[in-house]
Structure formats: structure tokens, C-alpha cells
PDB file of N, CA and C in Angstrom:
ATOM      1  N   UNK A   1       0.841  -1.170   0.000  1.00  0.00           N
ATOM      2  CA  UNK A   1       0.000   0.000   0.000  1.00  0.00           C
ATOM      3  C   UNK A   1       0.893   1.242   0.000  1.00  0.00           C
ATOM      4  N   UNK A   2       0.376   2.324  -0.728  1.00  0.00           N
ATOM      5  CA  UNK A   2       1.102   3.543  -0.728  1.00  0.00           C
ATOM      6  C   UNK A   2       0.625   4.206  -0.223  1.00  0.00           C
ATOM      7  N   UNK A   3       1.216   5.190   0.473  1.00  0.00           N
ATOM      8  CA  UNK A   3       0.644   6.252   1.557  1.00  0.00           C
ATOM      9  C   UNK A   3       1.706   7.678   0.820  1.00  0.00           C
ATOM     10  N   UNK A   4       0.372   8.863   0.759  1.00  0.00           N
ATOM     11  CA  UNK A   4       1.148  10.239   0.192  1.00  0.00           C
ATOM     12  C   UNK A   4       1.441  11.081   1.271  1.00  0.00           C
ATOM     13  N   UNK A   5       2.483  11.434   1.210  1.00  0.00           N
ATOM     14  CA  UNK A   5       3.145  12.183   2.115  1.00  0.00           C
ATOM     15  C   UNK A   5       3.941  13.768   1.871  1.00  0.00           C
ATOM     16  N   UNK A   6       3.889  14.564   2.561  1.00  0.00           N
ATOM     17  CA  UNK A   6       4.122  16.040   2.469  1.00  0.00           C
ATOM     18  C   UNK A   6       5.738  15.943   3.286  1.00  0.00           C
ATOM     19  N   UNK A   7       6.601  16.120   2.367  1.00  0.00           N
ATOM     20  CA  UNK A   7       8.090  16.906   3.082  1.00  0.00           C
ATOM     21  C   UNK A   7       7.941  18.375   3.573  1.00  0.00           C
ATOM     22  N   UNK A   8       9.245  18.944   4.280  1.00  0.00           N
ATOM     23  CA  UNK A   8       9.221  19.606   4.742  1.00  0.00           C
ATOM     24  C   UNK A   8       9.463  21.077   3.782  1.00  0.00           C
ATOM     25  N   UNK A   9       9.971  20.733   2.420  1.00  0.00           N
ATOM     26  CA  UNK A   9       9.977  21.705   1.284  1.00  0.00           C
ATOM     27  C   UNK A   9       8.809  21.569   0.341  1.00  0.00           C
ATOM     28  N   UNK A  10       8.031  21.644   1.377  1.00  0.00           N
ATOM     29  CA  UNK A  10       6.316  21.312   0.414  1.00  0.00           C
ATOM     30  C   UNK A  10       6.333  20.636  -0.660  1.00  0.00           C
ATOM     31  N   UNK A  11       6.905  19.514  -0.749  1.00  0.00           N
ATOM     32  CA  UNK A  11       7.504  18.202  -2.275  1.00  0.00           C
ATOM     33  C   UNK A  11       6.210  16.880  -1.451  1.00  0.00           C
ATOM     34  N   UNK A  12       5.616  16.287  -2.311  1.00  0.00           N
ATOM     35  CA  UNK A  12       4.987  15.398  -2.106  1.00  0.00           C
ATOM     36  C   UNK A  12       4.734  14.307  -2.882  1.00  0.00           C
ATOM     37  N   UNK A  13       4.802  12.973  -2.245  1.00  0.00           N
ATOM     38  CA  UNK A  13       6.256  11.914  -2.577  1.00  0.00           C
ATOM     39  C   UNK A  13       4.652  10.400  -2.227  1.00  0.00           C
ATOM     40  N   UNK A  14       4.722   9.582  -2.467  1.00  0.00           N
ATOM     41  CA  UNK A  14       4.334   8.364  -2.029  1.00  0.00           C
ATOM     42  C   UNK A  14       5.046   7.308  -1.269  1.00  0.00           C
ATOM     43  N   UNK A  15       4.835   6.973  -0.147  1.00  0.00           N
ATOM     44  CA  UNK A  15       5.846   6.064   0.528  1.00  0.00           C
ATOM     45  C   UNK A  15       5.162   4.714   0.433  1.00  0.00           C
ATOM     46  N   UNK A  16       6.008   3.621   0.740  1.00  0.00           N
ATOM     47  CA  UNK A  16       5.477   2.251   1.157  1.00  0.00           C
ATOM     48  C   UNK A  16       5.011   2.433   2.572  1.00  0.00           C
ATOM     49  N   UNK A  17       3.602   1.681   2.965  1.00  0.00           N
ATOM     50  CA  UNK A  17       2.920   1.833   4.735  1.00  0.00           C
ATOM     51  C   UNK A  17       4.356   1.563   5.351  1.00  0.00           C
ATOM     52  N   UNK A  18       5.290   0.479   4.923  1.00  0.00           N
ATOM     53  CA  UNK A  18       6.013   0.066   6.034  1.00  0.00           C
ATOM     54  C   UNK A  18       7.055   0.910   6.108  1.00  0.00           C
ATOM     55  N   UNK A  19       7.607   1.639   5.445  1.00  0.00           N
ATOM     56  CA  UNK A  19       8.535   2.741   5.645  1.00  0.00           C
ATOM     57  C   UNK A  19       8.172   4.533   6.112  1.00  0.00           C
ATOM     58  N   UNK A  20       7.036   4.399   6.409  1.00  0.00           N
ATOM     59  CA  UNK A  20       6.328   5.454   6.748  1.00  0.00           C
ATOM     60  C   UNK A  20       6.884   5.966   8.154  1.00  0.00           C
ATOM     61  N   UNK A  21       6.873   4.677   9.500  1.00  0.00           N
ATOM     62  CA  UNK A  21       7.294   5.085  10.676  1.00  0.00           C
ATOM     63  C   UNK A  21       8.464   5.363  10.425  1.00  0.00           C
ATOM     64  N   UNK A  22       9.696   4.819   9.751  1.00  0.00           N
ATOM     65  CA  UNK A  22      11.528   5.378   9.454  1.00  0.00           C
ATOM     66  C   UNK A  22      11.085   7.102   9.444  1.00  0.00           C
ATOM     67  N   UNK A  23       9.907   6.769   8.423  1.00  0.00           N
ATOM     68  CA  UNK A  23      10.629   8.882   7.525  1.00  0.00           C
ATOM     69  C   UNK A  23       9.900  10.108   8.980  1.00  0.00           C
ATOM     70  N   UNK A  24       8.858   9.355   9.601  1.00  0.00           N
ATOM     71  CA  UNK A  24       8.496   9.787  10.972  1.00  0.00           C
ATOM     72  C   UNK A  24       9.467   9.738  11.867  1.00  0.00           C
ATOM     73  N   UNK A  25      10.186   9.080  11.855  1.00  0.00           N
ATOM     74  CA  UNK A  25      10.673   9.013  13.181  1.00  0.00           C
ATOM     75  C   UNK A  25      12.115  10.085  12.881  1.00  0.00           C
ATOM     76  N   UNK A  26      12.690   9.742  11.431  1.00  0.00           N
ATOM     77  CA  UNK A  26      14.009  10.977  11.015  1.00  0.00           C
ATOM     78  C   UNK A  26      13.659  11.792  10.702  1.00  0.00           C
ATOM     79  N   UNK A  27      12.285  12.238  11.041  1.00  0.00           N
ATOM     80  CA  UNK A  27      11.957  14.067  10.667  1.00  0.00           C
ATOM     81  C   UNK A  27      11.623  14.512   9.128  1.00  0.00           C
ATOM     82  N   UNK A  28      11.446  13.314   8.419  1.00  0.00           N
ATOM     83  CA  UNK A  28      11.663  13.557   7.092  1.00  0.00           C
ATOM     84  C   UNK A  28      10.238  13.970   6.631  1.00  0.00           C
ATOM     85  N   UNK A  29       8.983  13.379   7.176  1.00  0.00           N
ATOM     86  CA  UNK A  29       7.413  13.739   6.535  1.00  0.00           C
ATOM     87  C   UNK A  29       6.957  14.654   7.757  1.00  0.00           C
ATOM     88  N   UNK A  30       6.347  15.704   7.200  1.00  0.00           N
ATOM     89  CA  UNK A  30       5.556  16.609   7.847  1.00  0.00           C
ATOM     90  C   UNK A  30       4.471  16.437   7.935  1.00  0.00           C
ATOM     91  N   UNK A  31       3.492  15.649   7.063  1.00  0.00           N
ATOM     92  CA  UNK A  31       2.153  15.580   7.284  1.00  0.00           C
ATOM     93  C   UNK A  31       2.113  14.043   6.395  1.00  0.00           C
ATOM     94  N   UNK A  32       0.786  13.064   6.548  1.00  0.00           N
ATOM     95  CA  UNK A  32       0.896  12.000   5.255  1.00  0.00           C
ATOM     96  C   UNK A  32      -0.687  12.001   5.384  1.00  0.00           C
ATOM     97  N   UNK A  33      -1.240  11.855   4.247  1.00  0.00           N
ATOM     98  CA  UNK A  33      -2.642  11.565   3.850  1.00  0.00           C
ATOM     99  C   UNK A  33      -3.739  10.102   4.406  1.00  0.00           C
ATOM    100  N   UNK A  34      -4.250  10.414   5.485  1.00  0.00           N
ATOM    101  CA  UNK A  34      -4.904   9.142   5.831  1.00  0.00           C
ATOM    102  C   UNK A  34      -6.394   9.011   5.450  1.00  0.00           C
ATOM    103  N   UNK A  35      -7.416   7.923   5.619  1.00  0.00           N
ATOM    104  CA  UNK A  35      -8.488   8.357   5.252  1.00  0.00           C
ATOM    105  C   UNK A  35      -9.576   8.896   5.204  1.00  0.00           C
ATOM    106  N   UNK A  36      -8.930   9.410   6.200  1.00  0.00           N
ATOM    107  CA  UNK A  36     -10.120  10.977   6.671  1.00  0.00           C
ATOM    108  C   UNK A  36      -9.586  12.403   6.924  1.00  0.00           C
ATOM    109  N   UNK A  37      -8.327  12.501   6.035  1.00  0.00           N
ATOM    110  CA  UNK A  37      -7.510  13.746   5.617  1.00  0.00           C
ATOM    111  C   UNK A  37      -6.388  13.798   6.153  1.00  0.00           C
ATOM    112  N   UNK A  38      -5.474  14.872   5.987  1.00  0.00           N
ATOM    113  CA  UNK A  38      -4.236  15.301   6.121  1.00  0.00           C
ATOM    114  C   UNK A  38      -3.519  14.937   7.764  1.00  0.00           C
ATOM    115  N   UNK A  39      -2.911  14.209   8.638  1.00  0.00           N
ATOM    116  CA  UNK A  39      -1.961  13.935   9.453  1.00  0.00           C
ATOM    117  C   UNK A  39      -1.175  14.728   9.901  1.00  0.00           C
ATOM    118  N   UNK A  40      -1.288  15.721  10.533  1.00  0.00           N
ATOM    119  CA  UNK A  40       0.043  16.789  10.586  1.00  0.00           C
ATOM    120  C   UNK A  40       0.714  16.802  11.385  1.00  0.00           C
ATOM    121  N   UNK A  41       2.430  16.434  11.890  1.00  0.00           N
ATOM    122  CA  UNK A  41       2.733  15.853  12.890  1.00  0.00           C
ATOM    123  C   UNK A  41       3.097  16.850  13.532  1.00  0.00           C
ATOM    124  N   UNK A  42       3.396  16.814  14.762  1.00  0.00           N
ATOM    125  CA  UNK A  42       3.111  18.128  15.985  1.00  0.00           C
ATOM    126  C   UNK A  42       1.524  18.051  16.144  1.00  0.00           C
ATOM    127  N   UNK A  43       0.575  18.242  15.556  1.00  0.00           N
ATOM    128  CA  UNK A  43      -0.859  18.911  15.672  1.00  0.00           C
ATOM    129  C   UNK A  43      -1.761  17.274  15.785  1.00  0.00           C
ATOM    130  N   UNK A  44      -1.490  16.058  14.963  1.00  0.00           N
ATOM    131  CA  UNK A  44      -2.536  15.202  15.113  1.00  0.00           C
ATOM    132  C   UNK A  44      -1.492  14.157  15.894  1.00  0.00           C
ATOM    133  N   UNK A  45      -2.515  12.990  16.266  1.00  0.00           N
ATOM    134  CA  UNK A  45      -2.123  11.887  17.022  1.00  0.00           C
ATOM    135  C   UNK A  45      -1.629  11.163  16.092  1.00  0.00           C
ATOM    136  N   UNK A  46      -0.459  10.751  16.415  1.00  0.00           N
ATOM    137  CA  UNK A  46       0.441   9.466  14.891  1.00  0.00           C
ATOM    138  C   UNK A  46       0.551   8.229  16.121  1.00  0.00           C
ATOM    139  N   UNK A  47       0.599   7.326  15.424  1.00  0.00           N
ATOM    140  CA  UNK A  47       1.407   6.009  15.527  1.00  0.00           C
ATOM    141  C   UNK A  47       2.715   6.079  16.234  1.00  0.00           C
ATOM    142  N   UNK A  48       2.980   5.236  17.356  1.00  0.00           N
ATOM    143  CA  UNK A  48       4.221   5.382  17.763  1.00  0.00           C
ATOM    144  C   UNK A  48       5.146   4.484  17.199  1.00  0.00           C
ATOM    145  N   UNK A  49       6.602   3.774  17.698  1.00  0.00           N
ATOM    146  CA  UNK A  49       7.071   3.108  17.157  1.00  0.00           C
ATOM    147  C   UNK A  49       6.334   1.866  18.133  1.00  0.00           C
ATOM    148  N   UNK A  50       6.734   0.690  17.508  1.00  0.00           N
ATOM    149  CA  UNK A  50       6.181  -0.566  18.085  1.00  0.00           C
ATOM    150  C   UNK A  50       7.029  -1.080  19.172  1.00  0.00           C
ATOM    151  N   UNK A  51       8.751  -0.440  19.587  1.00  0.00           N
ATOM    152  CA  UNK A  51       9.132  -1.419  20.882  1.00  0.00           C
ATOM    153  C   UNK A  51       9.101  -0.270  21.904  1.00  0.00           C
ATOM    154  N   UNK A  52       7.753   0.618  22.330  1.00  0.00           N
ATOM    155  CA  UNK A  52       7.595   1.312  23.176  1.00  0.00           C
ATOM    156  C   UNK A  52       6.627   0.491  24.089  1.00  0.00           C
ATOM    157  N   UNK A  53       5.765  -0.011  23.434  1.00  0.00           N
ATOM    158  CA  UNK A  53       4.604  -0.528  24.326  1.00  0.00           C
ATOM    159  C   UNK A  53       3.753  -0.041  25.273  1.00  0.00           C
ATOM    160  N   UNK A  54       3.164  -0.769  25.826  1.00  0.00           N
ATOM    161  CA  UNK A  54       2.172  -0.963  26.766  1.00  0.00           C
ATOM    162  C   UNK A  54       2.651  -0.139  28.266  1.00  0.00           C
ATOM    163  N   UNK A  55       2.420   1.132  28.248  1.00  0.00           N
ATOM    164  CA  UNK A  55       3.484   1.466  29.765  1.00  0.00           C
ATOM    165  C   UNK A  55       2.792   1.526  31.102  1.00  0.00           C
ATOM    166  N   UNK A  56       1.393   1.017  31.074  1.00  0.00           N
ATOM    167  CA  UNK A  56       0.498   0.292  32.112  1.00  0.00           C
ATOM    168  C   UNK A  56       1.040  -0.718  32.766  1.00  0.00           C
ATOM    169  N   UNK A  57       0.583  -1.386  34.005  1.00  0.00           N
ATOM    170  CA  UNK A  57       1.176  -2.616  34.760  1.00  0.00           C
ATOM    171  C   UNK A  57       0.423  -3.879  33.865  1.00  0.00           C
ATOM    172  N   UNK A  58       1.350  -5.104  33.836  1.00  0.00           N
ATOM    173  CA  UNK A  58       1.200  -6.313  33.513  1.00  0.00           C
ATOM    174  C   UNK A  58      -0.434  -7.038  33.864  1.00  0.00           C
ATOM    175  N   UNK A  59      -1.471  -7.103  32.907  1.00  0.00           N
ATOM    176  CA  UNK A  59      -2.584  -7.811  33.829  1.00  0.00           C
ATOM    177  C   UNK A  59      -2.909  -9.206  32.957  1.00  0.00           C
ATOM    178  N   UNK A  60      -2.078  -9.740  32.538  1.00  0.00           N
ATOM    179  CA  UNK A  60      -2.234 -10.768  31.689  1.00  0.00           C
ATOM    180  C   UNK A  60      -2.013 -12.162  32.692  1.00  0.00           C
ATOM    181  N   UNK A  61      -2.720 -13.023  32.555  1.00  0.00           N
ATOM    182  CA  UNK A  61      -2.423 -13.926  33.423  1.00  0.00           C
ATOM    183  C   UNK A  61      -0.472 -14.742  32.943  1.00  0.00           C
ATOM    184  N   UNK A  62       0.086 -15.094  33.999  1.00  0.00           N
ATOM    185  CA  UNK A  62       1.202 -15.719  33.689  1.00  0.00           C
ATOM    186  C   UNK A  62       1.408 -17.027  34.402  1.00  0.00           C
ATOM    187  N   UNK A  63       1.304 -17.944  33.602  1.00  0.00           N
ATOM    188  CA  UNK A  63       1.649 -19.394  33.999  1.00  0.00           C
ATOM    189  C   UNK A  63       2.773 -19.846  34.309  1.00  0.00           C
ATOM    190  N   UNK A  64       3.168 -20.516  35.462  1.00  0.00           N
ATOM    191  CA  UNK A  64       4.738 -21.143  35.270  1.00  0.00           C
ATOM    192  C   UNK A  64       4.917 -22.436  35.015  1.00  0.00           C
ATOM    193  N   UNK A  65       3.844 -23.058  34.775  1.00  0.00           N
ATOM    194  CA  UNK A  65       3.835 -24.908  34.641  1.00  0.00           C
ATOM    195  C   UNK A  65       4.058 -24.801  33.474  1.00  0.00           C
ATOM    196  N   UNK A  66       5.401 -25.440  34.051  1.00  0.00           N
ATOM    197  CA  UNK A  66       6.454 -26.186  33.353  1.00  0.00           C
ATOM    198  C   UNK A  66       6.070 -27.902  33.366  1.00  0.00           C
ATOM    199  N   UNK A  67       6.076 -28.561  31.893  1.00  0.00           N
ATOM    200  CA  UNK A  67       5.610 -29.733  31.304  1.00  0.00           C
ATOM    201  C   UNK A  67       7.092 -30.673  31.525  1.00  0.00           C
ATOM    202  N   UNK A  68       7.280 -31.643  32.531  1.00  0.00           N
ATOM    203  CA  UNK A  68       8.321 -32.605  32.187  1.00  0.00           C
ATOM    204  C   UNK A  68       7.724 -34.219  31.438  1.00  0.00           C
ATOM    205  N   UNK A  69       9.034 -33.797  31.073  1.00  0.00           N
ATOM    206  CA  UNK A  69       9.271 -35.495  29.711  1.00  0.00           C
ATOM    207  C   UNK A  69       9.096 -36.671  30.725  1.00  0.00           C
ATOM    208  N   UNK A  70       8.283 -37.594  30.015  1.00  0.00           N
ATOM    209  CA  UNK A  70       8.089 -38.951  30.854  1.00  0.00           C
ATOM    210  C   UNK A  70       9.639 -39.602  30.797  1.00  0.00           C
TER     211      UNK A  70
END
């Protein structure tokens, strides 16, 4: 999928979805076209990167049974 995107010398370019967070994260896109209009970063809510996570406490259950070999 291609996603259109606005540089910072008002030039507007098409990226691949998956290279979209890189040009976000090096300052390179100023705004990108989603489907309910223009993205403008500073001003709208974007996508973070993915190894930030969850920064709430753990509520997932966690098992420790451990299975031994007959």
C-alpha cells in the first residue's frame, strides 16, 4: 500500500505503509494523507514506534507450569 506524504519543502512523494514510521521518526514527513484527511505531525495523534509498548502494569495472566518429559 502507498501512503502520500508532504516533506518539509512542500515536495509530495508516495511512501510504502512500512517505511512510513523510518521517515516519521528521522523528521523527514511533515504531514501523510490518511483516510479521513491530512496527518500533521506536531498537531494530530500518529502512531508510535512498536518497541515502546504498553506502559500500564502487567494484567495478563502468567503461567509457570512447566511440562516434564516422561
Amino acid at each position: 500500500m502507498l501512503i502520500r506524504v508532504r516533506y518539509e519543502n512542500d515536495t509530495y512523494d508516495m511512501l510504502k505503509a512500512w517505511r512510513l514510521q523510518e521517515y516519521l521518526d528521522d523528521g523527514k514527513v511533515v504531514a501523510f494523507l490518511r483516510s479521513d484527511g491530512w496527518a500533521v505531525v506536531g498537531r494530530d495523534p500518529l502512531r508510535r514506534s512498536m518497541g515502546r509498548g504498553y506502559p500500564g502494569p502487567e494484567r495478563r495472566r502468567i503461567e509457570n507450569n512447566l511440562h516434564r518429559a516422561a
